[in-house]
Protein backbone atom coordinates (compact mmCIF):
# COMPACT_ATOMS: atom_id res chain seq x y z
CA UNK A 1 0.00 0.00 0.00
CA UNK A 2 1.49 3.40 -1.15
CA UNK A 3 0.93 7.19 -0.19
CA UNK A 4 0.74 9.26 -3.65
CA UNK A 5 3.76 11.22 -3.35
CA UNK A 6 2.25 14.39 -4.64
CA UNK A 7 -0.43 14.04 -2.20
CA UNK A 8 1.21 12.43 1.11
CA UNK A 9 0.78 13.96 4.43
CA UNK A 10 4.69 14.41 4.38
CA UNK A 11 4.78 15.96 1.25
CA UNK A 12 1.79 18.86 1.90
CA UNK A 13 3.45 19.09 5.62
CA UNK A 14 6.89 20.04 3.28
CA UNK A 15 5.16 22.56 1.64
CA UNK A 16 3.13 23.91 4.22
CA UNK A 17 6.10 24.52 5.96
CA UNK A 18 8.19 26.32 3.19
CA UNK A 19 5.02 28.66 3.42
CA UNK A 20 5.61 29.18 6.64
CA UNK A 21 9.21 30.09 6.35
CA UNK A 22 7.93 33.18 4.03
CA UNK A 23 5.97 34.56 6.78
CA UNK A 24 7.28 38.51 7.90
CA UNK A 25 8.85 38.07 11.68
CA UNK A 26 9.14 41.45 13.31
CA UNK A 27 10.32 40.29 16.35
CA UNK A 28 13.55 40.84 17.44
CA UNK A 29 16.46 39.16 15.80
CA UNK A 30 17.41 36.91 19.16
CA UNK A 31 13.66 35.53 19.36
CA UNK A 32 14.28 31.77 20.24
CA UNK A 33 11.22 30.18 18.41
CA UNK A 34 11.21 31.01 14.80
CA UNK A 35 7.66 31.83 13.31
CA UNK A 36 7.77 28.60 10.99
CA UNK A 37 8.47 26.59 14.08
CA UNK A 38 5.17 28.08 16.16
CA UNK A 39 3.28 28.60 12.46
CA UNK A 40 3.99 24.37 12.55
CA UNK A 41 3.48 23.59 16.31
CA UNK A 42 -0.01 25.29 15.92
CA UNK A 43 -0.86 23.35 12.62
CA UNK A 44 1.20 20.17 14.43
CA UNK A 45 -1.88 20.67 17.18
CA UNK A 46 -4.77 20.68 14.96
CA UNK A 47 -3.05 17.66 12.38
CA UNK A 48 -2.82 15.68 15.31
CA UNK A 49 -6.30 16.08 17.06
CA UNK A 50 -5.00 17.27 20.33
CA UNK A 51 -8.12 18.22 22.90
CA UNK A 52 -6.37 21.26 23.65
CA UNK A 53 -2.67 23.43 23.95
CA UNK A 54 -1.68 21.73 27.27
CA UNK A 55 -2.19 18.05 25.61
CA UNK A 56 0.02 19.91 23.01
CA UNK A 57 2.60 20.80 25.45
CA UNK A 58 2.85 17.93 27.12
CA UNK A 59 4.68 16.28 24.41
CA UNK A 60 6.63 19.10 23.53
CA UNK A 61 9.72 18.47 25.19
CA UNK A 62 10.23 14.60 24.41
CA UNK A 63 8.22 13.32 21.44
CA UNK A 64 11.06 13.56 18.54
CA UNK A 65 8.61 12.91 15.98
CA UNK A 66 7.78 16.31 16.20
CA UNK A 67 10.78 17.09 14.44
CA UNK A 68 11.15 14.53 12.20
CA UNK A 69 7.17 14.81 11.03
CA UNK A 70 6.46 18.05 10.98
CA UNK A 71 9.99 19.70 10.55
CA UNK A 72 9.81 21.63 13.62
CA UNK A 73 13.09 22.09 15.34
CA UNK A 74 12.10 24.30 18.55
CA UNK A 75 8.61 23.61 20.19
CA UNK A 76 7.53 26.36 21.69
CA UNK A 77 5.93 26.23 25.19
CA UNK A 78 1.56 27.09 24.89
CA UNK A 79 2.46 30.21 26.15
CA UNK A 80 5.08 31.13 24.03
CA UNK A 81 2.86 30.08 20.82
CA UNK A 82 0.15 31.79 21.80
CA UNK A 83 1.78 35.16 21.63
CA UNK A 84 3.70 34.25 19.05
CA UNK A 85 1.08 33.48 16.83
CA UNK A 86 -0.76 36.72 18.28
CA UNK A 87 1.25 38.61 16.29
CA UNK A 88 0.69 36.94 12.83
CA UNK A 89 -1.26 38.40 10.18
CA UNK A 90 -3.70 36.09 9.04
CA UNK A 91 -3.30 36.77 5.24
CA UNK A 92 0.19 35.08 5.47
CA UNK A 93 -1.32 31.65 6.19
CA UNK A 94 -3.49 32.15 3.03
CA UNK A 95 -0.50 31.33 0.95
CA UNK A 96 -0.33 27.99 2.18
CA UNK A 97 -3.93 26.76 1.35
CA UNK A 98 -3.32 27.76 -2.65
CA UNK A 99 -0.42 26.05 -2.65
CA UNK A 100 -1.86 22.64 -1.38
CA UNK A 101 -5.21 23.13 -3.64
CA UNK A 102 -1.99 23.99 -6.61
CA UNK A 103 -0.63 20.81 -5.66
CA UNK A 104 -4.15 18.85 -5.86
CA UNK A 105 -4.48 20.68 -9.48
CA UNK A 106 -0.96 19.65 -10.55
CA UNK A 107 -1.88 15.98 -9.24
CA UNK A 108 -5.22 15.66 -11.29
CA UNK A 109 -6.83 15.13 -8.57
CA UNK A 110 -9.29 18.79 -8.38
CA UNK A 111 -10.53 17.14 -12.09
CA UNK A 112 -12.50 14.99 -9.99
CA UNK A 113 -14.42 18.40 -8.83
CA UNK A 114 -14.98 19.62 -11.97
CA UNK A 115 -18.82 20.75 -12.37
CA UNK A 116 -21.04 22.37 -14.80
CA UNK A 117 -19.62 24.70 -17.29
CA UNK A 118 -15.88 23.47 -16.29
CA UNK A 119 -17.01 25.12 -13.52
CA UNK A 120 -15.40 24.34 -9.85
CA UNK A 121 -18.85 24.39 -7.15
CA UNK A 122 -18.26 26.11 -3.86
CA UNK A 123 -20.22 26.74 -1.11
CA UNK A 124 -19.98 29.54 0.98
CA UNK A 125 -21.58 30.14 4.48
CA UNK A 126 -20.83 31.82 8.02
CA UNK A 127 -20.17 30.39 11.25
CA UNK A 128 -19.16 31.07 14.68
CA UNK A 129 -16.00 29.93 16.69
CA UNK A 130 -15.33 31.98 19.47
CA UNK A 131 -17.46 33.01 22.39
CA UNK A 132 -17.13 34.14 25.39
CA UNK A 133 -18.89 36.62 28.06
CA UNK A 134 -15.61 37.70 29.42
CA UNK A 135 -12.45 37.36 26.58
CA UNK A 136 -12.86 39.69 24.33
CA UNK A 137 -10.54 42.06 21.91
CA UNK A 138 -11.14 44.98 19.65
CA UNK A 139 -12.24 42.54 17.11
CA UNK A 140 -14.89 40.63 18.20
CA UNK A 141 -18.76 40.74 17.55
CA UNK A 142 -21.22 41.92 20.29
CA UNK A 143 -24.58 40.96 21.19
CA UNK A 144 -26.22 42.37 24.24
CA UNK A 145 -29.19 41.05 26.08
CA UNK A 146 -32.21 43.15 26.09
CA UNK A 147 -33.51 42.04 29.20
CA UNK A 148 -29.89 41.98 31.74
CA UNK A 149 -27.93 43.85 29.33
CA UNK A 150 -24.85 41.34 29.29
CA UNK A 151 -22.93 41.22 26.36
CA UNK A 152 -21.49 38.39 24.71
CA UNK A 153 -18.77 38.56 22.48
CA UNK A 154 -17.70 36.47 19.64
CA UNK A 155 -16.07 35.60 16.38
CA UNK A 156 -17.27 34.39 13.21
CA UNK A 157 -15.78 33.21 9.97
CA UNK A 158 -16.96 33.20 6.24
CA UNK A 159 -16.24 29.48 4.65
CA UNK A 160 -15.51 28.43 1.77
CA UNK A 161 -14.97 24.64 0.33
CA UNK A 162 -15.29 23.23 -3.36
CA UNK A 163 -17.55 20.38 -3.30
CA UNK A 164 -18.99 18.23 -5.48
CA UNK A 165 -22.65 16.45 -5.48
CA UNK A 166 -20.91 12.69 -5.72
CA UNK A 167 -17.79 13.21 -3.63
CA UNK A 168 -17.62 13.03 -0.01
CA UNK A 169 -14.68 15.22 0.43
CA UNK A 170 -14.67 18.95 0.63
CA UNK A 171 -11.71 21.28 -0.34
CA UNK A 172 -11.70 23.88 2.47
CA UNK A 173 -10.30 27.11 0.94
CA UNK A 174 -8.92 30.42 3.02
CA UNK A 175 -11.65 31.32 5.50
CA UNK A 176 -12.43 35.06 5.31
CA UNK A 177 -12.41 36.73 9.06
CA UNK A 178 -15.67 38.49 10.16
CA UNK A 179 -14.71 41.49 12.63
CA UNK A 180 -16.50 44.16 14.03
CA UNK A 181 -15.95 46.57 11.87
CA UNK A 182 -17.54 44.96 9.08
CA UNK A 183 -21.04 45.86 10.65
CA UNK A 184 -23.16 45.70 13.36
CA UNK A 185 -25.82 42.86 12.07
CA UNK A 186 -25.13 39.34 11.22
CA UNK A 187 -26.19 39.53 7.85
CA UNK A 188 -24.43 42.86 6.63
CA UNK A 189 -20.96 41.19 8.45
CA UNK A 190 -21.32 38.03 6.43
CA UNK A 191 -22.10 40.10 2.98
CA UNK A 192 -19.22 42.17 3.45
CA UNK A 193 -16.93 39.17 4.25
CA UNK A 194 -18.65 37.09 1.32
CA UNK A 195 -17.38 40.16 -0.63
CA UNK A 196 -14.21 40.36 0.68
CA UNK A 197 -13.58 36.05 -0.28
CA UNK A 198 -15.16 36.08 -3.46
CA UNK A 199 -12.12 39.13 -4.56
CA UNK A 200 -9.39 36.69 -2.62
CA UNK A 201 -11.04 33.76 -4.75
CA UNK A 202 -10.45 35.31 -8.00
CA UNK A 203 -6.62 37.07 -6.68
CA UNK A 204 -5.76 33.12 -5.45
CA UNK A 205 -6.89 30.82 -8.56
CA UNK A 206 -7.11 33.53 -11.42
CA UNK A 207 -7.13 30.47 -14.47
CA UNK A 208 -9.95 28.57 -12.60
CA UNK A 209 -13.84 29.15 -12.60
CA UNK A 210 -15.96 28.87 -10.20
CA UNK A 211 -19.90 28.25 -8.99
CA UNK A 212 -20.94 29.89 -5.63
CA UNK A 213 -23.51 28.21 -3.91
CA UNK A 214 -25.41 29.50 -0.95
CA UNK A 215 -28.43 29.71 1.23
CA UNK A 216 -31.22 31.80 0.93
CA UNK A 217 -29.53 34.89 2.97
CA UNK A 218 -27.43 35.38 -0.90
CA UNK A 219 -29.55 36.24 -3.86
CA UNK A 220 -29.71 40.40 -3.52
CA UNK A 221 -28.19 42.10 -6.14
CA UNK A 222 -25.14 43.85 -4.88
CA UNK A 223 -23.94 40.35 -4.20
CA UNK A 224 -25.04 38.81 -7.70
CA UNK A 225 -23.57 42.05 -9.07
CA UNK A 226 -19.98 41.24 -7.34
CA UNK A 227 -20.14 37.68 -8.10
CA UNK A 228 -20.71 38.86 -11.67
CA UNK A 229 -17.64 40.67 -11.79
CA UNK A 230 -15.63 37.97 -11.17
CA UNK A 231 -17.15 35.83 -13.29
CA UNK A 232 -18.71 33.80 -11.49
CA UNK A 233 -21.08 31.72 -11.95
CA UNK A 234 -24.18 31.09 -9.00
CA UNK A 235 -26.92 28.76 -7.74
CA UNK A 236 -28.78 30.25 -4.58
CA UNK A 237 -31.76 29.47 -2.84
CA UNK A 238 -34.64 32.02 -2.66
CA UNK A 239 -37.12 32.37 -0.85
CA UNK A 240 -41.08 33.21 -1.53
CA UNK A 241 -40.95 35.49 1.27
CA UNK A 242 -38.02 37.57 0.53
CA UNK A 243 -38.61 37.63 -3.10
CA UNK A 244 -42.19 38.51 -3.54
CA UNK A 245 -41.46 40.26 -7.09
CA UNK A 246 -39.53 37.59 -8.22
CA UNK A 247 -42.19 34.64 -7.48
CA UNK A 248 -45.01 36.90 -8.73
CA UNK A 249 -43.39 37.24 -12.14
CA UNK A 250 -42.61 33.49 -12.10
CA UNK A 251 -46.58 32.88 -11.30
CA UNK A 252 -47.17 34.87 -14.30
CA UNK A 253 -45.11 33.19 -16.37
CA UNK A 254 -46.70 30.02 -15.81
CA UNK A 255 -50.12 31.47 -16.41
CA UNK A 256 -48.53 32.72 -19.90
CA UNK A 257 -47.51 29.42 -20.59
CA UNK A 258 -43.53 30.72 -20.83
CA UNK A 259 -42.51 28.01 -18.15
CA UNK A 260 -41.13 24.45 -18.65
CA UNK A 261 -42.27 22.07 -16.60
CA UNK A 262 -40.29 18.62 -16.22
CA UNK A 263 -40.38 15.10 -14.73
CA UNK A 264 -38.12 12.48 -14.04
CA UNK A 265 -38.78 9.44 -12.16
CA UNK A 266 -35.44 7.29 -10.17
CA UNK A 267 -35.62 4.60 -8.18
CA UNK A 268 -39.20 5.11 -6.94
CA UNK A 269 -38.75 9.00 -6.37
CA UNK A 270 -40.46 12.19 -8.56
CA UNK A 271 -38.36 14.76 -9.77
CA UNK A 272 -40.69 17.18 -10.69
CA UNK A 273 -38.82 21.14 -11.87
CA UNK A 274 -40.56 24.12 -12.84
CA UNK A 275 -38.13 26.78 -14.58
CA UNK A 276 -38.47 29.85 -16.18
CA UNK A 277 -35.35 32.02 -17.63
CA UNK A 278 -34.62 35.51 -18.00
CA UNK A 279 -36.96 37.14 -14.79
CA UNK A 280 -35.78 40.38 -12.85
CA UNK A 281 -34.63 39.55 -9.52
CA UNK A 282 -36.80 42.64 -7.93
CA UNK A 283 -38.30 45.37 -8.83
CA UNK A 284 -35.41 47.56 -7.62
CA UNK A 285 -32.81 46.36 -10.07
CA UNK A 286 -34.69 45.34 -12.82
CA UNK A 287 -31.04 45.15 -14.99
CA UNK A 288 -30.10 42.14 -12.72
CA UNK A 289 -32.02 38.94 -14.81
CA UNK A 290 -31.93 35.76 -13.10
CA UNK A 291 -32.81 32.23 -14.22
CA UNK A 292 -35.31 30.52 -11.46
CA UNK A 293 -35.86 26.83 -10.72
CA UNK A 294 -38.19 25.52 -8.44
CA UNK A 295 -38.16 21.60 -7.47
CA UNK A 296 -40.01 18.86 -5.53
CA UNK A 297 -38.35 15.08 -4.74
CA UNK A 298 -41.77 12.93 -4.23
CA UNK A 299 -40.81 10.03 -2.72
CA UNK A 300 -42.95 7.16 -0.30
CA UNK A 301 -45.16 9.38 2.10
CA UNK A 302 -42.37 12.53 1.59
CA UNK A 303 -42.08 15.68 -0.44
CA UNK A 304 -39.18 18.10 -0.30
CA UNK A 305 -39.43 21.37 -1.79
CA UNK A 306 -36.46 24.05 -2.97
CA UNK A 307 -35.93 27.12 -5.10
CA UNK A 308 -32.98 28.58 -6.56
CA UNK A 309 -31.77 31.08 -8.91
CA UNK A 310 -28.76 30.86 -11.33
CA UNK A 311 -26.90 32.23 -14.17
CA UNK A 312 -26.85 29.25 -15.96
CA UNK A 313 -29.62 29.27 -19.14
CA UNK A 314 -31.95 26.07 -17.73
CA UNK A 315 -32.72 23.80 -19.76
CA UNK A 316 -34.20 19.73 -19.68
CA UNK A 317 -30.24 18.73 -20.34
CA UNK A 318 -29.13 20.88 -17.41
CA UNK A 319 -31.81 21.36 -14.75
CA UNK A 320 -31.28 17.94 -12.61
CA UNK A 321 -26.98 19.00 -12.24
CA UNK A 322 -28.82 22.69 -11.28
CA UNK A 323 -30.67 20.73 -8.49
CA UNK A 324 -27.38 18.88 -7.56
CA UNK A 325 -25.55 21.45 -7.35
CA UNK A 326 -28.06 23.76 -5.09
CA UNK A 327 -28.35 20.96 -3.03
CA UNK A 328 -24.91 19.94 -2.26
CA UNK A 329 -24.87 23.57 -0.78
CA UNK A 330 -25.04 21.86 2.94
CA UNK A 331 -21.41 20.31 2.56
CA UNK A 332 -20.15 23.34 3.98
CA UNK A 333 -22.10 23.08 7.03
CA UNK A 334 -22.22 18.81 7.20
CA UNK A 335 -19.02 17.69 5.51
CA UNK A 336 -17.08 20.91 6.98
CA UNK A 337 -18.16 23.08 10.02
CA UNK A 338 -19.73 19.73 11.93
CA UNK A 339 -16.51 17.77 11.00
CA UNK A 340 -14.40 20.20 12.58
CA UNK A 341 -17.27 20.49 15.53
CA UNK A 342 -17.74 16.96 16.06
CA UNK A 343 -14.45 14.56 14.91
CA UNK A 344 -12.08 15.38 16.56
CA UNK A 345 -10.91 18.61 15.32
CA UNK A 346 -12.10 21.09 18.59
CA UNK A 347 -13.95 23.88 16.01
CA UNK A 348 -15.72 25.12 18.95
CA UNK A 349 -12.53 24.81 21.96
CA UNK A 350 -11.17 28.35 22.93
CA UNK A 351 -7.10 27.21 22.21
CA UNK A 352 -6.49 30.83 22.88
CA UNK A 353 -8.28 34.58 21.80
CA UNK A 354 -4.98 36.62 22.35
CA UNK A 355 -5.28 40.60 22.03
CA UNK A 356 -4.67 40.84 17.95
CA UNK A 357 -4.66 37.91 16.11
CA UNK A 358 -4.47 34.95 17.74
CA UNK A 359 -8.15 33.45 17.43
CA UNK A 360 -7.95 33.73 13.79
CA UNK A 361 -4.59 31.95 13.24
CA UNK A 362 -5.53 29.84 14.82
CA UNK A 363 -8.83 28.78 13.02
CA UNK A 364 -7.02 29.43 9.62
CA UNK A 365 -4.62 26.58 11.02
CA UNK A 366 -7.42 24.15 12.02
CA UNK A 367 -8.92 24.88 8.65
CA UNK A 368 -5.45 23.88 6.99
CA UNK A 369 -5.13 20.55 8.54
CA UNK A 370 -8.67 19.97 7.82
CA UNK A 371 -7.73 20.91 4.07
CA UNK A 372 -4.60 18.30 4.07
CA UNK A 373 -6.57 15.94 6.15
CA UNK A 374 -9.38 16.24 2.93
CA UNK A 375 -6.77 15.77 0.21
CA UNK A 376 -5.15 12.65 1.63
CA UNK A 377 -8.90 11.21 2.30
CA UNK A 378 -9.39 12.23 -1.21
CA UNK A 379 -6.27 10.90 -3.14
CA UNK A 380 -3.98 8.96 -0.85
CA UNK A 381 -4.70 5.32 -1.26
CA UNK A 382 -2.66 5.02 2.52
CA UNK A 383 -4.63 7.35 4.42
CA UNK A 384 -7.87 5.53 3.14
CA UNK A 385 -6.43 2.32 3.75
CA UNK A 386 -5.68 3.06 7.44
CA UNK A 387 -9.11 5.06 7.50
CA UNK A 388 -10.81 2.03 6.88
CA UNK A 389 -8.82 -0.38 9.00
CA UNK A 390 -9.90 1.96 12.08
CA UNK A 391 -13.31 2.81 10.96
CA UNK A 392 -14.12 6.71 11.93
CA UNK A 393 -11.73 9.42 12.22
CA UNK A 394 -11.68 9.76 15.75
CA UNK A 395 -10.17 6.30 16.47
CA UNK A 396 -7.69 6.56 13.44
CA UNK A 397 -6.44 10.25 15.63
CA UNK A 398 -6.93 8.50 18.99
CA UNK A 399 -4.46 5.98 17.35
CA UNK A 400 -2.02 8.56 15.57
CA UNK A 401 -1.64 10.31 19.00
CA UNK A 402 -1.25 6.88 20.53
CA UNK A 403 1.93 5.97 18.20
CA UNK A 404 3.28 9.64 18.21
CA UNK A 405 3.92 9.20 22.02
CA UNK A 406 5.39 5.99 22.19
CA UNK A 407 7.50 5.10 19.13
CA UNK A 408 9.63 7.25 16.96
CA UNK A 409 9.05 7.68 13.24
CA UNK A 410 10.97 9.13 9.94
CA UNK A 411 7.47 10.23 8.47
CA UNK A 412 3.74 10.08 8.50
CA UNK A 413 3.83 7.78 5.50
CA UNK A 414 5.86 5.46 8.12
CA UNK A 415 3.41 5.94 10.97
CA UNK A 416 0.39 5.37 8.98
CA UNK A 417 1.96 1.99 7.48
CA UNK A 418 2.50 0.96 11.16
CA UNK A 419 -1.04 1.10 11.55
CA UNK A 420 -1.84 -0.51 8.51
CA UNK A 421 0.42 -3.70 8.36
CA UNK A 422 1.39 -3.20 12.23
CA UNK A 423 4.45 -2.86 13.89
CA UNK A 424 6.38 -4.27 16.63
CA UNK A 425 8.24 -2.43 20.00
CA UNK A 426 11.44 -3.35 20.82
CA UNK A 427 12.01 -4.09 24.27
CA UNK A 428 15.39 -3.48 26.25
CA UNK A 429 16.12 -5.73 29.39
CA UNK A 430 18.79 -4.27 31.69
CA UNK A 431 21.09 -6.44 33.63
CA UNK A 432 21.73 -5.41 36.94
CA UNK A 433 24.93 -4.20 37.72
């Protein structure tokens, strides 16, 4: 059983770290941990699954592998990375994920993603990380209650993954921070950070195009109009409700006979689709023409309904990948934010908020592992191996952290083939003298 070179852990923990090396250090020149070295101790933390920075520690000052893994050559303490990494600017970690997602390209691998149109499908959606009633920085989002007045403070993130509709595996991209000057209401902070990721999108992977998907919070036309200037394409759900205009025309063009209704029947389940192209979003921007799909899956004693708009000109060919693709939306919340919540990787664990930029290195770094963690799941035919010999993720990191601490190793590769094929401890008996 082989890791695929381009793709091994050790490989994308090689370049990750020559990323890392890049990153501006204006510390003094006598500083005694490097930036690469805590850049790699936090990413070592969140690669290996470890509950929290004092787990981390713990191992710091005898587990070699360390080194000889993750080409670290002075752990720092959890104190010292913490303000170490306090002083990073996030954007230098962004360098990193393009050059893994380069390395999937280069591998043939991201062909696999490919979508309508040549297209690459993303989804894009908010969440939390942070919060706390007492931590807080200059940064971080308020809410106050109206009855005690308390205020909570927190942080949020704008995600991004390509996804497909028949892979399991998501491609996390460069989350965009949400901070507190962005605005004062959820949805305002998570348009202007949407804004902000869709320009670093296009800067990152200029040759490649993409297809935003996203909830129903999306389809308003200064965001349609930005993710038209990138050229991007779109599928996003809509909503009756917030798009009275919109549905009223569509009602009308039914009665006019100008929509195309469709049916296809698989494995005992209706797909019924209504569509109608070229309708004004609202009344407000009546420049901004939008292609509208609505759909029902009948199956046994069950009827799900959705609605999107799109770009794309719908048509009988086309319309079922449209519904695919809308749907699939939810990786970013399933396949990404509950992964990290729920195996293993600590989304939701305060590992430190710092005074500038800790909190947000931090999550970039979780969301990097999580990235080369996806890619070997994806393309390494060793990581699936041992995946499947253990069953879920959280006993294949229970038993990576188990091996770390007990037996030295030259790579991952070597570690994960230990698991695989097994492995024997040498034991030393001492004579007494």
């Amino acid at each position: 059983m082989a890791a695929n070179k381009l793709l091994s852990a050790d490989r994308l923990f090689a370049l990750v770290r020559a990323n890392f090396e890049q990153v501006t250090d204006q510390r003094a020149e006598n500083a005694k941990i490097s930036i690469p070295d805590a850049l790699m101790s936090g990413f070592a933390v969140f690669s290996l699954k470890d509950p929290s920075l004092l787990a981390f520690d713990e191992r710091r000052t005898t587990d070699s592998n360390l080194g000889s893994i993750y080409g670290i050559e002075k752990v720092p303490g959890d104190t010292q990375m913490r303000t170490i990494l306090d002083g990073v600017d996030p954007v230098e970690v962004r360098p990193a994920f393009r050059d893994v997602v380069r390395q999937l390209q280069r591998s043939k691998e991201l062909d696999r993603f490919v979508f309508l149109g040549g297209s690459y499908l993303t989804s894009l959606d908010g969440t939390g990380y942070f919060s706390s009633k007492t931590i807080h920085c200059a940064s971080c989002m308020q809410k106050v209650n109206k009855k005690t007045g308390e205020v909570t403070y927190y942080h949020q993130l704008m995600g991004g993954v390509i996804i497909h509709p028949n892979l399991r595996e998501v491609i996390p991209l460069m989350p965009e921070p949400i901070l507190k000057q962005d605005g004062e209401s959820k949805n305002d902070c998570e348009r202007n950070a949407a804004k902000r990721f869709l320009a670093q999108l296009k800067q990152d992977y200029p040759d490649l195009t993409f297809t935003i998907t996203e909830d129903a919070l999306s389809p308003n036309a200064p965001h349609i109009r930005e993710l038209k200037k990138h050229g991007f394409h779109y599928i996003l759900g809509v909503k009756e409700g917030d798009h009275e205009h919109l549905f009223e025309q569509v009602a009308l063009a039914r009665q006019e006979g100008r929509a195309t209704e469709y049916e296809r029947r698989s494995g005992g389940v209706v797909h019924r689709f209504s569509f109608v192209n070229q309708l004004p979003l609202n009344k407000s921007n009546p420049d901004i023409l939008v292609n509208f799909v609505e759909y029902w899956e009948i199956g046994k004693g069950k009827t799900q309904h959705f609605c999107w708009v799109t770009d794309f000109t719908v048509t009988k060919m086309n319309v079922f990948t449209i519904m695919r693709g809308g749907r699939a939306r939810w990786k970013v919340e399933n396949e990404t934010f509950n992964t990290l919540k729920n195996q293993g990787y600590q989304f939701e664990h305060n590992f430190g908020h710092g005074k500038k930029n800790l909190s947000v290195v931090f999550a970039a770094l979780m969301m990097l592992a999580f990235l080369v963690d996806q890619v070997q799941q994806l393309a390494c035919e060793l990581f699936q191996a041992v995946l499947e010999k253990k069953g879920s993720r959280k006993r294949l990191w229970e038993h990576m952290r188990a091996l770390f601490k007990t037996l030295e190793f030259k790579s991952m590769t070597q570690l994960f083939e230990a698991i695989f094929y097994g492995y024997k401890a040498k034991v030393v008996i001492l004579s007494p003298t």
